[in-house]
C-alpha atoms as a PDB file:
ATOM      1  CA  UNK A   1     150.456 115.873  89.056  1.00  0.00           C
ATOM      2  CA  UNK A   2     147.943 117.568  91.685  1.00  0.00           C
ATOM      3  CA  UNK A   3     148.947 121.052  92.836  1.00  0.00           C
ATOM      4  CA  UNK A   4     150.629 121.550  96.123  1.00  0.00           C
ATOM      5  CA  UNK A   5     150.543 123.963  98.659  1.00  0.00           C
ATOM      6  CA  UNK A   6     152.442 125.912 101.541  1.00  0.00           C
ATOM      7  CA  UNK A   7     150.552 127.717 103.816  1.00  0.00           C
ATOM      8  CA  UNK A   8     151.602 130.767 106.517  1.00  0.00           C
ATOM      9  CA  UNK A   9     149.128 132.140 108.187  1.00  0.00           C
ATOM     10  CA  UNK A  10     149.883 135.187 110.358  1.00  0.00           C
ATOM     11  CA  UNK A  11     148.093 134.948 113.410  1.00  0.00           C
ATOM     12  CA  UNK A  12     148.138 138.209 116.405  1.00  0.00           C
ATOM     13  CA  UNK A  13     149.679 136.173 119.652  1.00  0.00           C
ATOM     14  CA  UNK A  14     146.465 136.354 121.472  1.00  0.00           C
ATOM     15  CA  UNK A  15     144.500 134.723 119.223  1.00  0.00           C
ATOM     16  CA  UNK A  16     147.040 132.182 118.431  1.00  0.00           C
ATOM     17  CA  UNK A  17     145.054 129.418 120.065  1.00  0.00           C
ATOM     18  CA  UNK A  18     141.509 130.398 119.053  1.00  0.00           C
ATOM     19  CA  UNK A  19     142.602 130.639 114.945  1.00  0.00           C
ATOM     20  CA  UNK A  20     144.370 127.019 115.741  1.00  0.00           C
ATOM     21  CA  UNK A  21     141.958 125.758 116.916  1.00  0.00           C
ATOM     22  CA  UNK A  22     139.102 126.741 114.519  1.00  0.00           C
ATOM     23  CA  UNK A  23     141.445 125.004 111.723  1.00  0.00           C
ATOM     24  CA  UNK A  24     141.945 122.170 113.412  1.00  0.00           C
ATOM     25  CA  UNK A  25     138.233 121.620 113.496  1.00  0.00           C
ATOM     26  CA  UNK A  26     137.659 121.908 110.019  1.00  0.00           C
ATOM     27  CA  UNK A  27     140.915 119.020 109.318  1.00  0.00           C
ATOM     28  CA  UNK A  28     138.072 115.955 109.236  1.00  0.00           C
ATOM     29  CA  UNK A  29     135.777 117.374 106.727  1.00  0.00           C
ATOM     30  CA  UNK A  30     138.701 119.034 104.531  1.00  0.00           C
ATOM     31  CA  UNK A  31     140.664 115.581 104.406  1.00  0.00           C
ATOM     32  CA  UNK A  32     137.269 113.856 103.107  1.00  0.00           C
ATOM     33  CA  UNK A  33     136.459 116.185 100.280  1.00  0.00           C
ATOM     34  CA  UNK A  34     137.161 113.613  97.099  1.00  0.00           C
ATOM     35  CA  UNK A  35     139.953 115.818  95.752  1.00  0.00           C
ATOM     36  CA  UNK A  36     141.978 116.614  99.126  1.00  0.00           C
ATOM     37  CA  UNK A  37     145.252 113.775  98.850  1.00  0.00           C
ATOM     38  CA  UNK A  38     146.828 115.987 102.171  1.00  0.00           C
ATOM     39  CA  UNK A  39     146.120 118.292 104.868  1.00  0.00           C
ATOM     40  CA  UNK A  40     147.954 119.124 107.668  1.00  0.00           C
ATOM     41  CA  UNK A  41     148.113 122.049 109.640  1.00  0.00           C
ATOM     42  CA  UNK A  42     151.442 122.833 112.477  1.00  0.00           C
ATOM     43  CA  UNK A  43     152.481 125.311 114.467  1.00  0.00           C
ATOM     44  CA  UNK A  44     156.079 126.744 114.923  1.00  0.00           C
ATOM     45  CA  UNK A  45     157.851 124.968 117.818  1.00  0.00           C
ATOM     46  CA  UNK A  46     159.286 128.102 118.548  1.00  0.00           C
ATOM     47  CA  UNK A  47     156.140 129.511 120.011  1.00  0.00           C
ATOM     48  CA  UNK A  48     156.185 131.903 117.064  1.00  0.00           C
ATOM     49  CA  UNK A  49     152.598 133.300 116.149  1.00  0.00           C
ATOM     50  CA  UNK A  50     152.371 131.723 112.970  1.00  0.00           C
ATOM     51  CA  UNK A  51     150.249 128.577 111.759  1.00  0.00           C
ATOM     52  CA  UNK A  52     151.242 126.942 108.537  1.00  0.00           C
ATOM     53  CA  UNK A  53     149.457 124.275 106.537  1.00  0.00           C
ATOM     54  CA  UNK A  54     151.104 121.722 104.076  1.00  0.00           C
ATOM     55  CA  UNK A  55     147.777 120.662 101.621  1.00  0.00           C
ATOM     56  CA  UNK A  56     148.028 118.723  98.170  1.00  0.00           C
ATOM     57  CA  UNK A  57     144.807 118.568  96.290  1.00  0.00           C
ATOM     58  CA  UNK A  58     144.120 116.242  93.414  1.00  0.00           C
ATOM     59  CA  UNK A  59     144.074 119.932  91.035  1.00  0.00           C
ATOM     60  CA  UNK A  60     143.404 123.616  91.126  1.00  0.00           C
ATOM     61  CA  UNK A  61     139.946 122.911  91.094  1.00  0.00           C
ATOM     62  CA  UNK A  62     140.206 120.724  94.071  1.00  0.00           C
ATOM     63  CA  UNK A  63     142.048 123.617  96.502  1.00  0.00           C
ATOM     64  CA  UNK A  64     139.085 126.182  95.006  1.00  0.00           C
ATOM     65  CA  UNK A  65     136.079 123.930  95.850  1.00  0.00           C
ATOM     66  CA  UNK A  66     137.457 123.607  98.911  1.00  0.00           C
ATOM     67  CA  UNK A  67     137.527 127.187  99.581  1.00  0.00           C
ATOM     68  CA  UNK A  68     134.437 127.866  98.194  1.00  0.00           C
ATOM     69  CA  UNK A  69     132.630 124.966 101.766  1.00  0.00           C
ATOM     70  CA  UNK A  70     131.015 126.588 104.243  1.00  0.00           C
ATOM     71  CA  UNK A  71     132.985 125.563 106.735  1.00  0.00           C
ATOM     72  CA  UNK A  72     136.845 127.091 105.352  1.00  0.00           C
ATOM     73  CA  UNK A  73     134.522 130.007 104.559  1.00  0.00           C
ATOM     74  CA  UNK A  74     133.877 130.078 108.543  1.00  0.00           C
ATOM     75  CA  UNK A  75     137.254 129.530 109.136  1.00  0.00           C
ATOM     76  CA  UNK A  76     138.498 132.910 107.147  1.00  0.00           C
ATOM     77  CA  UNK A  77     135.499 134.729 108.790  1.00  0.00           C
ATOM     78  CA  UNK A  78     136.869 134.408 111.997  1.00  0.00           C
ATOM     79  CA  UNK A  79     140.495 134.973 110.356  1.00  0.00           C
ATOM     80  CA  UNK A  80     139.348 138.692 109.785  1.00  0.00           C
ATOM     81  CA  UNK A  81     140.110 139.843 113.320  1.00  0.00           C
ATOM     82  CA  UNK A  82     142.721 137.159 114.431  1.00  0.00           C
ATOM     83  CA  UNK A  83     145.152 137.645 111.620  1.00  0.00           C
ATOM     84  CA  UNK A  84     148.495 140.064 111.654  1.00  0.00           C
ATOM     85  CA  UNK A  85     148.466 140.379 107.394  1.00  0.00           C
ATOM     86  CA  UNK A  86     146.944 138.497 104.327  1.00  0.00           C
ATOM     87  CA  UNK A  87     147.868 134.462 104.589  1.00  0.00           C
ATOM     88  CA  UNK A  88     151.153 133.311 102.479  1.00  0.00           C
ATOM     89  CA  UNK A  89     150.767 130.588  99.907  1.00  0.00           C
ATOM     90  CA  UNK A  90     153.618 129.371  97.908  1.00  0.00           C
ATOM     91  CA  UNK A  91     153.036 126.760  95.441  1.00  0.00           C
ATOM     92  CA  UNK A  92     155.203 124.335  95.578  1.00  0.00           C
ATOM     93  CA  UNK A  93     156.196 121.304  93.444  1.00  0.00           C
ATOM     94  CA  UNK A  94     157.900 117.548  93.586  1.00  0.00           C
ATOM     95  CA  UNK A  95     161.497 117.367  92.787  1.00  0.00           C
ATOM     96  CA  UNK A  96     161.775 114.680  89.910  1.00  0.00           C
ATOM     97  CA  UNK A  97     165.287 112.926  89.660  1.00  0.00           C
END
């Protein structure tokens, strides 16, 4: 079943670029860990200062070891000062016919 999930990251508009950019370095490593099936990261076309990221992981366990690399870990340490509020993430699931 895998668990699935939606991403928004607040980001202040000056740093916009810098906290895109630091996740879009980490998209080669996170998309070869065994249990990562997706991982994409956008920003709003609208220019808003948000980035969101769209990741399905084979489980739970999956998304936390990949949380737990030193490279995400990187990632949310340079977060600390970029960010507007806490990260959003909504599980999400299939719809089944």
């Amino acid at each position: 079943m895998g668990y699935t999930v939606f991403a928004t990251i607040p980001v202040k508009p000056e740093h916009l670029d810098d906290a895109g950019q630091a996740v879009a370095a980490i998209v080669l490593q996170t998309r070869a860990e065994a249990g990562c099936e997706h991982f994409e990261p956008y920003r709003a076309a609208d220019g808003s200062p948000n980035l969101y990221i769209f990741e399905r992981w084979a489980d739970r366990a999956a998304f936390d070891f990949h949380h737990a690399q030193d490279y995400t870990k990187a990632v949310f340490a340079k977060y600390e000062g970029w960010l507007r509020g806490a990260p959003e993430l909504v599980e999400v699931m299939e719809l089944k016919d």
